[in-house]
C-alpha atoms as a PDB file:
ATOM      1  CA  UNK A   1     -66.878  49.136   0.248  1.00  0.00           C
ATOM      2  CA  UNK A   2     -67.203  51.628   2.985  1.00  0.00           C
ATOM      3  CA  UNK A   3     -65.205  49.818   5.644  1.00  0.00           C
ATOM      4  CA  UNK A   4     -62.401  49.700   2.705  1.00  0.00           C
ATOM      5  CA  UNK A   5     -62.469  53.347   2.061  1.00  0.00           C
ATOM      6  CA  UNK A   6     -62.853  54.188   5.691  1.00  0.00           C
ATOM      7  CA  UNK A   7     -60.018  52.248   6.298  1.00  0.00           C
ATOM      8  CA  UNK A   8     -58.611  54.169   2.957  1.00  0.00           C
ATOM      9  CA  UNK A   9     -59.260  57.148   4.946  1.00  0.00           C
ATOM     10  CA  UNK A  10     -57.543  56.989   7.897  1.00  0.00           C
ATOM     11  CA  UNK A  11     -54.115  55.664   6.368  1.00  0.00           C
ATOM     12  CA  UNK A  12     -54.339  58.653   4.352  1.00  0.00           C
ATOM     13  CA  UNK A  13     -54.848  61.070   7.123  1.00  0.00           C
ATOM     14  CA  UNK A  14     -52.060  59.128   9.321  1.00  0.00           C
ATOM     15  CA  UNK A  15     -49.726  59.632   5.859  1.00  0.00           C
ATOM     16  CA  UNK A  16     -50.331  62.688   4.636  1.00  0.00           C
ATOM     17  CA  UNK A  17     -51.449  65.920   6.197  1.00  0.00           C
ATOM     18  CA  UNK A  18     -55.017  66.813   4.927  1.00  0.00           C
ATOM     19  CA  UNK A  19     -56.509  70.097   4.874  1.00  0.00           C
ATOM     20  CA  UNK A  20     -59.859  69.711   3.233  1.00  0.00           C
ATOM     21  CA  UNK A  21     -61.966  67.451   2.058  1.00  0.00           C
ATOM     22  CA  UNK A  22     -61.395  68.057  -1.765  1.00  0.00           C
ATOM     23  CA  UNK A  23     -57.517  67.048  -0.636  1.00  0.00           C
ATOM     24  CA  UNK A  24     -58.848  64.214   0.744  1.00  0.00           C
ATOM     25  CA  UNK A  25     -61.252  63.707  -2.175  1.00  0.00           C
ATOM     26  CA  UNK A  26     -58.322  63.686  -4.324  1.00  0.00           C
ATOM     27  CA  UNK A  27     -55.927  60.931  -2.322  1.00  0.00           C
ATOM     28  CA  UNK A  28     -59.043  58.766  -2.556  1.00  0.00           C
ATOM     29  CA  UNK A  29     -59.604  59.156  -6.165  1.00  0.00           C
ATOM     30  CA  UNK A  30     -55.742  58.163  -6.653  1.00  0.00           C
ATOM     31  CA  UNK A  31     -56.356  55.085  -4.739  1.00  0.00           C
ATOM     32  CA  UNK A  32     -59.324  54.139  -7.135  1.00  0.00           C
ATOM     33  CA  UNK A  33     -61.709  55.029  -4.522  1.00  0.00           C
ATOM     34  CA  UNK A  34     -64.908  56.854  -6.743  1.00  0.00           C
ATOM     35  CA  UNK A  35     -65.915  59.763  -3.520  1.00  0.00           C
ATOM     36  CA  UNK A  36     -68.241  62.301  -3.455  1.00  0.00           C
ATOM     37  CA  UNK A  37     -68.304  65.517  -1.453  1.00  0.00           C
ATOM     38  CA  UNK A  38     -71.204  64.358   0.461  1.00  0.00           C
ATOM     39  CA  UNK A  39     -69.444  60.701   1.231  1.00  0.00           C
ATOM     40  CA  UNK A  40     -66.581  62.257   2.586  1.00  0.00           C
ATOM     41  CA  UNK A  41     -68.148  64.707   4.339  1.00  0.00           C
ATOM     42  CA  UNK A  42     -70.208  61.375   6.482  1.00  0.00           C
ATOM     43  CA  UNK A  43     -67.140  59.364   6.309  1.00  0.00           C
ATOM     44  CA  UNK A  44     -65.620  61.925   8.324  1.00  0.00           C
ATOM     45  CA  UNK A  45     -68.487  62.337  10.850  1.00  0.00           C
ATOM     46  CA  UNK A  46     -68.994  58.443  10.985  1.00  0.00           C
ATOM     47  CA  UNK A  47     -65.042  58.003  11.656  1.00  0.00           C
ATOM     48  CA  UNK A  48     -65.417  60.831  14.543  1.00  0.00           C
ATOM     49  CA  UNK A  49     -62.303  63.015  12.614  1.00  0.00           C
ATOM     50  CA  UNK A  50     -61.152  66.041  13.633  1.00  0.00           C
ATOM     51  CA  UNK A  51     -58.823  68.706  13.001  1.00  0.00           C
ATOM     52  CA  UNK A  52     -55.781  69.065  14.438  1.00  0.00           C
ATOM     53  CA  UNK A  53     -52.812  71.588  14.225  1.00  0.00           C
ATOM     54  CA  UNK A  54     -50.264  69.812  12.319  1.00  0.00           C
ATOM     55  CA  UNK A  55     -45.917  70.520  12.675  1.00  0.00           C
ATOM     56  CA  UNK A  56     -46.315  72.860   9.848  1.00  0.00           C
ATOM     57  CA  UNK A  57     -48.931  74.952  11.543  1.00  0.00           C
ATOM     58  CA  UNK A  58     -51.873  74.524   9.339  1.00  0.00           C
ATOM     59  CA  UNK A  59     -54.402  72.297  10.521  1.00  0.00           C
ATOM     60  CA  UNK A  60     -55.101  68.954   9.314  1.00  0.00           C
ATOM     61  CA  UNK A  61     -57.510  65.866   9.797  1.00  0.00           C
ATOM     62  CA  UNK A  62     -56.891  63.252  12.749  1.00  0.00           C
ATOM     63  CA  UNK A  63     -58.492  60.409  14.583  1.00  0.00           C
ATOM     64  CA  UNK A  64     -60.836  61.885  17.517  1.00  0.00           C
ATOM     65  CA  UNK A  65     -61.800  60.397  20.491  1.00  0.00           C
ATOM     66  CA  UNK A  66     -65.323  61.463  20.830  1.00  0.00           C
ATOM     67  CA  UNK A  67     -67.347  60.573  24.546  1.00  0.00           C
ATOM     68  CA  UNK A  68     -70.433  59.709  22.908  1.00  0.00           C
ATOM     69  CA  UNK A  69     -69.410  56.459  21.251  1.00  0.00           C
ATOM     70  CA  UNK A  70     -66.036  54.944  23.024  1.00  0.00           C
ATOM     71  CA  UNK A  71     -63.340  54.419  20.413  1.00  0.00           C
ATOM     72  CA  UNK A  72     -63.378  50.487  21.442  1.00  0.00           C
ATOM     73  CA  UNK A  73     -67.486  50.197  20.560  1.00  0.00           C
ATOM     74  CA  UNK A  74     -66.243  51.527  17.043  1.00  0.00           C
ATOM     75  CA  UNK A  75     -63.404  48.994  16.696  1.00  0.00           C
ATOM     76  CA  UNK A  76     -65.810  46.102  17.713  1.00  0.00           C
ATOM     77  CA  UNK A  77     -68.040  47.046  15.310  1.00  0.00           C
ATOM     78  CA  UNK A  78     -65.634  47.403  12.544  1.00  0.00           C
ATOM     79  CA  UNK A  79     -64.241  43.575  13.875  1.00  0.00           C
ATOM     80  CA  UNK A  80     -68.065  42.098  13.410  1.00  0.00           C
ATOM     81  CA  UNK A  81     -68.706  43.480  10.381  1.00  0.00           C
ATOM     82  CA  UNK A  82     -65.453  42.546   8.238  1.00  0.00           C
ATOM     83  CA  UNK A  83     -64.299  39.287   9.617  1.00  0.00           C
ATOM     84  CA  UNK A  84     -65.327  36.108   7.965  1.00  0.00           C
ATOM     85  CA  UNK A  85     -63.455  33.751   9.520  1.00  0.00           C
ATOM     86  CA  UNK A  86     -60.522  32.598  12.710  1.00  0.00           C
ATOM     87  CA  UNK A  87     -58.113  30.429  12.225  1.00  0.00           C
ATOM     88  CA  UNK A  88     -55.209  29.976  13.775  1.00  0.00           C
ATOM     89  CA  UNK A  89     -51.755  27.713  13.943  1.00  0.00           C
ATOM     90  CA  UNK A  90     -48.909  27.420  16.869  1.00  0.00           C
ATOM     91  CA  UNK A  91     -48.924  31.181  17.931  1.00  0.00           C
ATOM     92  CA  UNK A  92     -50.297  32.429  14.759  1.00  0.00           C
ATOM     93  CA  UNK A  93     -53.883  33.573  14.340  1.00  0.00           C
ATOM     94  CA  UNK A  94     -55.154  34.276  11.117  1.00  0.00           C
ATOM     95  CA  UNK A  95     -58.167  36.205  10.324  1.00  0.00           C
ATOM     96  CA  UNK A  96     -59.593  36.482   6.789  1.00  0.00           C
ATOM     97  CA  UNK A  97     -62.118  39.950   6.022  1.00  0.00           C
ATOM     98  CA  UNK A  98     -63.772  40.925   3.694  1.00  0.00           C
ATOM     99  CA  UNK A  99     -61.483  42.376   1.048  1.00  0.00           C
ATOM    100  CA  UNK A 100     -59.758  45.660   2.076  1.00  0.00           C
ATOM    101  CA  UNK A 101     -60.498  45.699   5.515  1.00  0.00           C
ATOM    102  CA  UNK A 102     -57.525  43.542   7.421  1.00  0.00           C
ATOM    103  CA  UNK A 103     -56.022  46.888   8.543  1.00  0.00           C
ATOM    104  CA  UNK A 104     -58.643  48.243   9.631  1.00  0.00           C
ATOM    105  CA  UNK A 105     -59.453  44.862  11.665  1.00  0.00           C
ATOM    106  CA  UNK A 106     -55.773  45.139  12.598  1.00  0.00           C
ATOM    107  CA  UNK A 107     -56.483  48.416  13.789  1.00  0.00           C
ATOM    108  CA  UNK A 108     -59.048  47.368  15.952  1.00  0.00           C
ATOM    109  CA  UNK A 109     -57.919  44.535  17.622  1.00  0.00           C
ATOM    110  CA  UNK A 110     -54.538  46.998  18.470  1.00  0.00           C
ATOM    111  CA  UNK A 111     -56.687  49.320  19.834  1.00  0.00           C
ATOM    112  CA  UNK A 112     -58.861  46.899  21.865  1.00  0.00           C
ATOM    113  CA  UNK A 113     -55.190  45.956  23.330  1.00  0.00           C
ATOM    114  CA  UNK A 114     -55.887  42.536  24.112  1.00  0.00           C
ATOM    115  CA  UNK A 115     -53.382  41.178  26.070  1.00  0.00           C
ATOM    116  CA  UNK A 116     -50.561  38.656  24.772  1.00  0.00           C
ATOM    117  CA  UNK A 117     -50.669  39.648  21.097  1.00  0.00           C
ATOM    118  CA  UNK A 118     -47.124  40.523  19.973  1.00  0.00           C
ATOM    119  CA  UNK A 119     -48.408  42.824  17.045  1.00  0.00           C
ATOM    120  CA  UNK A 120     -50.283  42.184  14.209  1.00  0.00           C
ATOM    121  CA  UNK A 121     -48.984  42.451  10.194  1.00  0.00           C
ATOM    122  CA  UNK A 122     -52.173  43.275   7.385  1.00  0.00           C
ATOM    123  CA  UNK A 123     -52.828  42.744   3.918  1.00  0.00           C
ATOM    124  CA  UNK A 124     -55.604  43.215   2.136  1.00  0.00           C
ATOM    125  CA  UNK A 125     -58.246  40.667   3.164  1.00  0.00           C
ATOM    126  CA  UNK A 126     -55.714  38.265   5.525  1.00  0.00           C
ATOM    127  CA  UNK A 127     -54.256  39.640   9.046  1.00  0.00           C
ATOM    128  CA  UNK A 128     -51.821  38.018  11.139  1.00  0.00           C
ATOM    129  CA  UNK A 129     -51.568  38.209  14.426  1.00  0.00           C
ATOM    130  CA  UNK A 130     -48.452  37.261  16.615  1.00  0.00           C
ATOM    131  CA  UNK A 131     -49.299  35.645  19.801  1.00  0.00           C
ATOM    132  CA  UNK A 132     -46.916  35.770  22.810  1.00  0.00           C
ATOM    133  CA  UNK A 133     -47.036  31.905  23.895  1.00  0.00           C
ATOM    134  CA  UNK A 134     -49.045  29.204  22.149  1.00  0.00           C
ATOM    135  CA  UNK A 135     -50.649  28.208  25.391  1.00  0.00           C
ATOM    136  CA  UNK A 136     -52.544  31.743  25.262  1.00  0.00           C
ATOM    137  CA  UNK A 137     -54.075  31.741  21.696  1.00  0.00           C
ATOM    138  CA  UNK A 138     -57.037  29.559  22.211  1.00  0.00           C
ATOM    139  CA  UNK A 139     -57.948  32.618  24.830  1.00  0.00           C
ATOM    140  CA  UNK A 140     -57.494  34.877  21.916  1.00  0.00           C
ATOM    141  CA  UNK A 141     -59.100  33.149  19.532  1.00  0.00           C
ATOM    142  CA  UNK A 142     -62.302  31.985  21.780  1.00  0.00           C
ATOM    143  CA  UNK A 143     -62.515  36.309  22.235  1.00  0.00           C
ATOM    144  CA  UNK A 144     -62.467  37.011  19.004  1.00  0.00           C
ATOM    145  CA  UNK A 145     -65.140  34.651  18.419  1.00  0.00           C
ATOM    146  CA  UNK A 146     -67.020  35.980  21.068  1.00  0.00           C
ATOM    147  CA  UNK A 147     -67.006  39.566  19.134  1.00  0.00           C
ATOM    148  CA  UNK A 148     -68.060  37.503  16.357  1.00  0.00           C
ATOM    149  CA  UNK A 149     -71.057  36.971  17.866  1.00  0.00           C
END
């Protein structure tokens, strides 16, 4: 549940421009998502957000890069704890999560820029991921497996 509303979280943020946290209490509550103040206020901490002045002027919530944990040790961790399984056929992989969390997985394997995947597309618990040549996904999929581990 928290990887799903974290993931919630940050499409929000990237969609709308957020102010507060009782904004963003609201867009969560819209998108069934039960929050309290005190969730919100560790979701934002544990997702390293930060405010940002926005086109409009005001400020507003955005992804931070923070130098105590590297944005790709987050990713990694999000990978290991939502995938449940790697599959894969001619240069398609397919990853299964746990339900909510294939863009957020998508997220971090985009991030982690791993070389030859074409771009990824997300539902809710299945992520596909375009490979560039068919010769190069059993590299991808033996690395994903290693994060698995």
């Amino acid at each position: 549940m928290r990887y799903s509303r974290q993931n919630k979280i940050l499409e929000l943020i990237s969609t709308y421009e957020v102010e507060t946290q009782e904004k963003l209490a609201s867009l969560l509550k819209d998108s069934g998502f039960d929050v309290t103040q005190a969730t919100i206020s560790r979701d934002i901490k544990e997702l390293q957000l930060i405010k940002v002045l926005s086109s409009t002027g005001k400020y507003k919530y955005a992804l931070g890069n923070s130098i105590e944990t590297p944005i790709s040790d987050r990713f990694i961790k999000i990978f290991k704890e939502t995938i449940r399984s790697v599959a894969y056929s001619h240069n398609l992989i397919i990853i299964k999560t746990l339900s909510g969390c294939a863009n957020a997985a998508g997220e971090a394997i985009d991030s982690l820029n791993f070389p030859h995947v074409v771009g990824s597309i997300a539902g809710d618990n299945t992520l596909m991921i375009v490979v560039d040549d068919l010769e190069n996904v059993p590299i991808l999929v033996e690395k994903f497996t290693e994060l698995l581990a």
